[in-house]
N, C-alpha and C. Protein backbone atom coordinates (compact mmCIF):
# COMPACT_ATOMS: atom_id res chain seq x y z
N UNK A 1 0.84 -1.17 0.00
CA UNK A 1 0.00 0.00 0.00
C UNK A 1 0.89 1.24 0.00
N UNK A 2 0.35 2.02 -1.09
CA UNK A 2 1.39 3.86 -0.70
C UNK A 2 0.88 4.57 0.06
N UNK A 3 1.70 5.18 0.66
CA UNK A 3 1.42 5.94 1.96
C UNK A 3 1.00 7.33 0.80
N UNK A 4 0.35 8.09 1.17
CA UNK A 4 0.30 9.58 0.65
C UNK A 4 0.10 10.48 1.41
N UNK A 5 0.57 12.08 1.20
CA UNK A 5 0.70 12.46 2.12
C UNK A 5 -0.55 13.03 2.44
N UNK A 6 -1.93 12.92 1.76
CA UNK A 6 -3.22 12.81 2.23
C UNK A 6 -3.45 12.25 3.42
N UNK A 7 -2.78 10.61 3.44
CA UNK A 7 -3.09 10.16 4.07
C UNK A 7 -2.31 10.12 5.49
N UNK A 8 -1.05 10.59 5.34
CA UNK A 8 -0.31 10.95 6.58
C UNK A 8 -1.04 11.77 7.73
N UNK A 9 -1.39 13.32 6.93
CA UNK A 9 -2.47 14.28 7.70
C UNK A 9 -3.77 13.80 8.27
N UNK A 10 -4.42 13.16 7.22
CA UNK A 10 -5.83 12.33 7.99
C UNK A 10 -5.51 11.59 9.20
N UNK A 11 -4.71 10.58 9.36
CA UNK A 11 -4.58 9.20 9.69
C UNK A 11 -4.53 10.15 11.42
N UNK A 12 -4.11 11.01 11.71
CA UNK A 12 -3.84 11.27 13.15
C UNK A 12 -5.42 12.02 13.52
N UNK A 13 -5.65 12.77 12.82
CA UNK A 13 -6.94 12.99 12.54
C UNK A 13 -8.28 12.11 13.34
N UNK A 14 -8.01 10.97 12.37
CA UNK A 14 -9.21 10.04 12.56
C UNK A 14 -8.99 9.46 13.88
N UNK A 15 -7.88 9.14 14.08
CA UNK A 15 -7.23 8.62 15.36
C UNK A 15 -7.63 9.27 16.28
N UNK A 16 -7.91 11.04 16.85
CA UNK A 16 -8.00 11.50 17.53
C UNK A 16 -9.74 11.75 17.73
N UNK A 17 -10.71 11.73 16.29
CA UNK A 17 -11.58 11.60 16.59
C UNK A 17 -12.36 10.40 16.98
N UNK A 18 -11.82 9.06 16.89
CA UNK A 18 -12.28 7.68 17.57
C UNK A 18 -11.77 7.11 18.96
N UNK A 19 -11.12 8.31 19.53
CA UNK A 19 -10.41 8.68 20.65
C UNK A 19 -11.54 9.38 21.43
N UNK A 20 -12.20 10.26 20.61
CA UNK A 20 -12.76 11.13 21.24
C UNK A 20 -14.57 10.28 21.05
N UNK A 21 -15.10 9.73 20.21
CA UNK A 21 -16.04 8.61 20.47
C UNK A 21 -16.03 7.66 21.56
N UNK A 22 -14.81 6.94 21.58
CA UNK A 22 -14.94 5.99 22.31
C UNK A 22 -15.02 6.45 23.90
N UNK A 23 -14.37 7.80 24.35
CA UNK A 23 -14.34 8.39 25.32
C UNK A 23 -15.72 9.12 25.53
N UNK A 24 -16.77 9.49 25.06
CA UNK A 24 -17.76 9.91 25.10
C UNK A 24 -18.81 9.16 25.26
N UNK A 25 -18.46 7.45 24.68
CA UNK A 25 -19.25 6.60 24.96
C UNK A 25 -18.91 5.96 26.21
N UNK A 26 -18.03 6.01 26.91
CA UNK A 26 -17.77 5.65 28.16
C UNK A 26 -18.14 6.47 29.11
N UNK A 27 -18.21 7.67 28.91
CA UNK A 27 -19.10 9.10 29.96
C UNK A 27 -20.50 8.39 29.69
N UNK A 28 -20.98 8.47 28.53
CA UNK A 28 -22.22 8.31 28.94
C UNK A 28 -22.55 6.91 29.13
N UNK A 29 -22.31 5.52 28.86
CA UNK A 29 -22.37 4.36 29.93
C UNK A 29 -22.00 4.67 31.81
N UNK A 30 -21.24 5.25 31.87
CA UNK A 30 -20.98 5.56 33.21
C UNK A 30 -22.37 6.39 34.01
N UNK A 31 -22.35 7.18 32.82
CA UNK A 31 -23.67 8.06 33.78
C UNK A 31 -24.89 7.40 33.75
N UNK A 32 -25.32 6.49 32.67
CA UNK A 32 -26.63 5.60 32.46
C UNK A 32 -26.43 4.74 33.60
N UNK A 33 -25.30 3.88 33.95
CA UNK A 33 -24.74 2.97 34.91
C UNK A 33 -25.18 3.33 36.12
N UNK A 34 -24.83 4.68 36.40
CA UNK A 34 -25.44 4.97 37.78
C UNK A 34 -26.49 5.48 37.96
N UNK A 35 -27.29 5.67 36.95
CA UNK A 35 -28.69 6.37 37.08
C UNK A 35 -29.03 4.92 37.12
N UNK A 36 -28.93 3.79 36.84
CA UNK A 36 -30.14 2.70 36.57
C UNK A 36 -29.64 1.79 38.02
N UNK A 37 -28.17 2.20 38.53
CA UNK A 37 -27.40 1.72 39.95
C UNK A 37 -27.20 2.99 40.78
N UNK A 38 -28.08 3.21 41.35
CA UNK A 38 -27.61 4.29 42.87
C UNK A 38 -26.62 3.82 43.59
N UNK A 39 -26.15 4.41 44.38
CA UNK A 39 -25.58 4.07 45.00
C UNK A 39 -26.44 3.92 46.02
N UNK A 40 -26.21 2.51 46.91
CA UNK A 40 -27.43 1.86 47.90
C UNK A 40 -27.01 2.72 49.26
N UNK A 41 -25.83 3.12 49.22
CA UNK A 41 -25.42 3.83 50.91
C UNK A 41 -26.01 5.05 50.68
N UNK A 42 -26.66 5.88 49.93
CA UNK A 42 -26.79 7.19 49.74
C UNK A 42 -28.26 7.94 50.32
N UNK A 43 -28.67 8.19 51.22
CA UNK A 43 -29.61 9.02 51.70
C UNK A 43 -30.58 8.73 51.04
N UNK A 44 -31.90 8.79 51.10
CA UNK A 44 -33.25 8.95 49.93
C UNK A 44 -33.88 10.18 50.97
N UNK A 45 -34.50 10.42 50.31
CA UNK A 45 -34.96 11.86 50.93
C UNK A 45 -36.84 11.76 50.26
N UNK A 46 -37.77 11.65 51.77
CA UNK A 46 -38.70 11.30 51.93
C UNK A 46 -39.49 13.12 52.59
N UNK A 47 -40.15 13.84 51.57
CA UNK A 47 -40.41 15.29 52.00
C UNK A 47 -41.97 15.06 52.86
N UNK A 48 -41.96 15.82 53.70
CA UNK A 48 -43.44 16.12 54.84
C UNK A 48 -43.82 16.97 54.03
N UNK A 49 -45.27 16.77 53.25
CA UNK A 49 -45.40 18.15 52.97
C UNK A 49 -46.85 17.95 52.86
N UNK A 50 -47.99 19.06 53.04
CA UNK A 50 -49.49 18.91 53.06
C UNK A 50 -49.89 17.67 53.92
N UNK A 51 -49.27 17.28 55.28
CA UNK A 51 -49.63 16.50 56.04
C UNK A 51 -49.75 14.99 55.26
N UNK A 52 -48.70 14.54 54.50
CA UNK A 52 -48.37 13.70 53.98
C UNK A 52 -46.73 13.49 53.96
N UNK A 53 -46.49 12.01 54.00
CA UNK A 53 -44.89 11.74 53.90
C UNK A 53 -45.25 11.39 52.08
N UNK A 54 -44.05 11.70 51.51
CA UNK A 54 -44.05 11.75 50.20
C UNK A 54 -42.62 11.34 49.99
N UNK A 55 -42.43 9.95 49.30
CA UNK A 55 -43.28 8.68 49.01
C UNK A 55 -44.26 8.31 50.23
N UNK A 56 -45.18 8.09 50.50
CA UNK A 56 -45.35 7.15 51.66
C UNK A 56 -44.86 5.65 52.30
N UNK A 57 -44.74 4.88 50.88
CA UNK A 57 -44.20 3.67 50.68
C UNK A 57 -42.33 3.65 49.70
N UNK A 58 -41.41 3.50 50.44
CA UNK A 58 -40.17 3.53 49.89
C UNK A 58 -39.44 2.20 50.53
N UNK A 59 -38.90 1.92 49.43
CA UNK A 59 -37.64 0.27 49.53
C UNK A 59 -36.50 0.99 49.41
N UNK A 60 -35.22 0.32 50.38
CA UNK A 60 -33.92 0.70 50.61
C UNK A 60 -33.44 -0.49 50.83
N UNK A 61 -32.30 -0.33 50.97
CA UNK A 61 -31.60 -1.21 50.94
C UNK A 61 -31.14 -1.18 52.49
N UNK A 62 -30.91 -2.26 53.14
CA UNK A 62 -30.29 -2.77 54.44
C UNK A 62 -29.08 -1.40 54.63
N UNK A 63 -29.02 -0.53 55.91
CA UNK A 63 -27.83 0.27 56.24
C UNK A 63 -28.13 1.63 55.59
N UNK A 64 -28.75 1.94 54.72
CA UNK A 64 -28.93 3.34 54.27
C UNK A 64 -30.12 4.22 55.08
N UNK A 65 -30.07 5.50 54.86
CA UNK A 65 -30.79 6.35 55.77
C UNK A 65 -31.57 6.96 54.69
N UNK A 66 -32.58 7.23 55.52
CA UNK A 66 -34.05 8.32 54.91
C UNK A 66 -33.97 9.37 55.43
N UNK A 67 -33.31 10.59 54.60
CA UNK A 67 -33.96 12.08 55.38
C UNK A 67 -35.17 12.61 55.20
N UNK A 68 -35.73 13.04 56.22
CA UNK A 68 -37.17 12.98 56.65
C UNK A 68 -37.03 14.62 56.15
N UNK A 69 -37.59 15.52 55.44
CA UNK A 69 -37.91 16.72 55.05
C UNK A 69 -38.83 17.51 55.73
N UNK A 70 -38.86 18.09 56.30
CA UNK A 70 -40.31 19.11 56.64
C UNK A 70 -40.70 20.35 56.08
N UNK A 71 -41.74 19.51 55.07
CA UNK A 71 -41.69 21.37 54.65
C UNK A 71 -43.21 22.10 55.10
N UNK A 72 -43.80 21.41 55.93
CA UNK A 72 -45.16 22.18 56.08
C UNK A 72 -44.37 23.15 57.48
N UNK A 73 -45.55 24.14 57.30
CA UNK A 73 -44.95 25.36 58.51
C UNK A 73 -45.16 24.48 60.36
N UNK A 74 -45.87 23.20 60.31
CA UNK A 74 -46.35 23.04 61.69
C UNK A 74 -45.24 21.76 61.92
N UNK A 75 -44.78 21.59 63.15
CA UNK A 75 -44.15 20.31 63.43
C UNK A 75 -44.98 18.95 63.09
N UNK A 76 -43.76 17.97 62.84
CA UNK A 76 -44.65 16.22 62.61
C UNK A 76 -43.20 16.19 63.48
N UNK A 77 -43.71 14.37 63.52
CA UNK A 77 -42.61 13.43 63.94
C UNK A 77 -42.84 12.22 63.09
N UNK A 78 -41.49 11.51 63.06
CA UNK A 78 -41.32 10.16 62.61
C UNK A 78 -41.46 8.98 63.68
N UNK A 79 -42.27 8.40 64.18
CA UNK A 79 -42.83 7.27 65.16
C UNK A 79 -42.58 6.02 65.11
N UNK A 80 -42.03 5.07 64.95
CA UNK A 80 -41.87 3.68 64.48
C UNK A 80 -43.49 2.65 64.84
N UNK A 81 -43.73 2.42 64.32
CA UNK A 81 -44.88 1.37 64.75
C UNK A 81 -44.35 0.36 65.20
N UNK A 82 -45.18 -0.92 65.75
CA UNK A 82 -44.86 -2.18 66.26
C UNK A 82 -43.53 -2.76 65.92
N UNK A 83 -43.56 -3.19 64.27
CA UNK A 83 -42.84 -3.53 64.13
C UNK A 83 -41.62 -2.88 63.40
N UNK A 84 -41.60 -1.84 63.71
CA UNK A 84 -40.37 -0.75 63.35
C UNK A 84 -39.12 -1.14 64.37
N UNK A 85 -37.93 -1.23 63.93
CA UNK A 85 -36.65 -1.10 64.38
C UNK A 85 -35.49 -0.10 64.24
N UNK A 86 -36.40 1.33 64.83
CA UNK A 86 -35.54 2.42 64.13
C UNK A 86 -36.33 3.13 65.61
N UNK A 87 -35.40 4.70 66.15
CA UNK A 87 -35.66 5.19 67.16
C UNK A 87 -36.51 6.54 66.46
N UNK A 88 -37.47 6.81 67.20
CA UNK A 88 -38.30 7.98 67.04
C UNK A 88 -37.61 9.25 66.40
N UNK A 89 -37.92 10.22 65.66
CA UNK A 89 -37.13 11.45 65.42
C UNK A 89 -37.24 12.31 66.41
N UNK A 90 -38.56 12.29 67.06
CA UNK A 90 -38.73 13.42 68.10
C UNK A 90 -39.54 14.76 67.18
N UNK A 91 -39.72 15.51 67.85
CA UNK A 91 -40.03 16.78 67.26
C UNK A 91 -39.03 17.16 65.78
N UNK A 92 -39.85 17.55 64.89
CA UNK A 92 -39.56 17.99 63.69
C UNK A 92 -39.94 19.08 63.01
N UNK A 93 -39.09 19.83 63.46
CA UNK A 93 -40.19 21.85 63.02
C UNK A 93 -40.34 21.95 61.46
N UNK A 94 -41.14 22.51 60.89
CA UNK A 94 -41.45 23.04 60.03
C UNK A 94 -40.04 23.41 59.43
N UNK A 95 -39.09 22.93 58.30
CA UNK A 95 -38.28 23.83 57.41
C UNK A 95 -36.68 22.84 58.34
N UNK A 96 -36.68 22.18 58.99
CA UNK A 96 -36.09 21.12 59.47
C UNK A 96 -36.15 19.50 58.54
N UNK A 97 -34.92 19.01 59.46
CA UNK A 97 -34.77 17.37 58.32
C UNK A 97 -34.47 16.64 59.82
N UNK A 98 -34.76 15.33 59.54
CA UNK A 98 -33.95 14.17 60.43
C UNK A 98 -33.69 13.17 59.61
N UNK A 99 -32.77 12.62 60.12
CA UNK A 99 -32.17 11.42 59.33
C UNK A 99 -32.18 9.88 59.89
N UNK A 100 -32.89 9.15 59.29
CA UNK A 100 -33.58 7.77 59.83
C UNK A 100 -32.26 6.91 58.98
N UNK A 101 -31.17 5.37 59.72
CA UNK A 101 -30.37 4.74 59.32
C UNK A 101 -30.88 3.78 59.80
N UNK A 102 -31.51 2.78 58.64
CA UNK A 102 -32.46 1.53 58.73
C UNK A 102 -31.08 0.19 58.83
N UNK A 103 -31.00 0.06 60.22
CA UNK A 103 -30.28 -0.96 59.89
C UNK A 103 -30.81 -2.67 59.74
N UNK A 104 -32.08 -2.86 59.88
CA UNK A 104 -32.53 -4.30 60.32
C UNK A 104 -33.42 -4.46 58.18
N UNK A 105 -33.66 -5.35 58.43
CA UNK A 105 -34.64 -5.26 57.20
C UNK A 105 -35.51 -5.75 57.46
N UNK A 106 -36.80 -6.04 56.47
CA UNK A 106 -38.02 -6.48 56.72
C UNK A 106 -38.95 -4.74 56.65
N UNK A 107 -40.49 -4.95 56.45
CA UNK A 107 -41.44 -3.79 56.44
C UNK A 107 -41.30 -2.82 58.14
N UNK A 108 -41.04 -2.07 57.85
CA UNK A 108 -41.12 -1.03 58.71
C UNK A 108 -42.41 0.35 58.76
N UNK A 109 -43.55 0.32 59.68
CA UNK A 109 -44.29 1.00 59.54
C UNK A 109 -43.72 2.59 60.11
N UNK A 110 -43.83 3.58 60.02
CA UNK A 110 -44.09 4.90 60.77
C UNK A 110 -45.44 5.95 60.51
N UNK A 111 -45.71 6.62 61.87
CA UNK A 111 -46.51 7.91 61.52
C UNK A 111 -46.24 8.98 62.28
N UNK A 112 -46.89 9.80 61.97
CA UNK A 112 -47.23 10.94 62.89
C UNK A 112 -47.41 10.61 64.11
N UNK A 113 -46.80 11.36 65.77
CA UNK A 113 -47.66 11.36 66.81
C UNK A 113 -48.46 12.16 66.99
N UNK A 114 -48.82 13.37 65.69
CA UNK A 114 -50.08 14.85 66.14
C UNK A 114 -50.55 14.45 65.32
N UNK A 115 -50.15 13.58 63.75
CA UNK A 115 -51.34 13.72 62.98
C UNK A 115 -51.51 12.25 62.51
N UNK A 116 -52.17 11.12 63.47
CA UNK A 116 -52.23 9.98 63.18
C UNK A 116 -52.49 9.60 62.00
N UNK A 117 -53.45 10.29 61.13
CA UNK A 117 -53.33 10.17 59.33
C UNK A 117 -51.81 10.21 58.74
N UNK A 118 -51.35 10.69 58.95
CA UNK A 118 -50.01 10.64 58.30
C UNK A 118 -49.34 8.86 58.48
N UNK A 119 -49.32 8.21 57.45
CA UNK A 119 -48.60 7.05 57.65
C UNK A 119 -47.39 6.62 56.69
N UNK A 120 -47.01 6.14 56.68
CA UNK A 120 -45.50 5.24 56.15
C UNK A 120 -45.17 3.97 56.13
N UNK A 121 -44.42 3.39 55.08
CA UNK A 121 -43.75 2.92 55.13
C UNK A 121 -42.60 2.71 54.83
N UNK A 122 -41.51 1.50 55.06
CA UNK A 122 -40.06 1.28 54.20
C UNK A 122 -39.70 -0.34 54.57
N UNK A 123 -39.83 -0.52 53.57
CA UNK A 123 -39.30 -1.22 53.11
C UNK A 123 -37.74 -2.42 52.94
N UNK A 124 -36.82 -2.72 54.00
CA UNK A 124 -35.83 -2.57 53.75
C UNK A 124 -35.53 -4.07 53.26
N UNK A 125 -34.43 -4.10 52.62
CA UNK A 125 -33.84 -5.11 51.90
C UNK A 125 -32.84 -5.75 52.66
């Protein structure tokens, strides 16, 4: 085959743009990768808001924590029911967070202690 000097100039060229594909397709596998894989240690964040927990019903994984959001202006609390294995939040003001670290697994109920409508669950793995 003759080399030409067409092809001298291209050849680094192409090289640098299948350099630059293959590297762009690895950003975005990486970022699809972790959008479709969370990371399981990472917080989920469960908001109080209109006298509702929002999700009400959320799955985690064994060891990760739920921050509890408050965004209505009046205090709630996080309560464990019967078979909950997690300690109470206590008072929770309006525009405040607590942070729940589920270590047991199996269904975990919570609610409100002012507004017994308010209920929950989680789920853990």
């Amino acid at each position: 085959m003759r080399c030409t000097m067409k092809m001298l100039i291209t050849f680094p060229v192409r090289i640098h743009w299948a350099l630059a594909v293959l590297m762009t397709i690895g950003v975005i596998h990486t970022a699809e990768t972790h959008a479709a894989h969370p990371d399981a240690k990472q917080p989920v964040i469960v908001n109080i808001d209109a006298f509702q927990y929002q999700p009400d019903i959320i799955k985690i994984q064994r060891g990760q924590s739920i921050i509890f959001m408050n965004r209505d202006d009046v205090p709630h609390t996080v309560t464990p029911g019967k078979n909950a294995r997690f300690i109470s939040s206590g008072l929770i003001k309006g525009g405040e967070q607590h942070e729940v670290k589920f270590k047991s697994t199996g269904i975990q109920d919570y609610s409100c202690d002012f507004h017994p409508s308010m209920q929950g669950q989680v789920q853990v793995q």
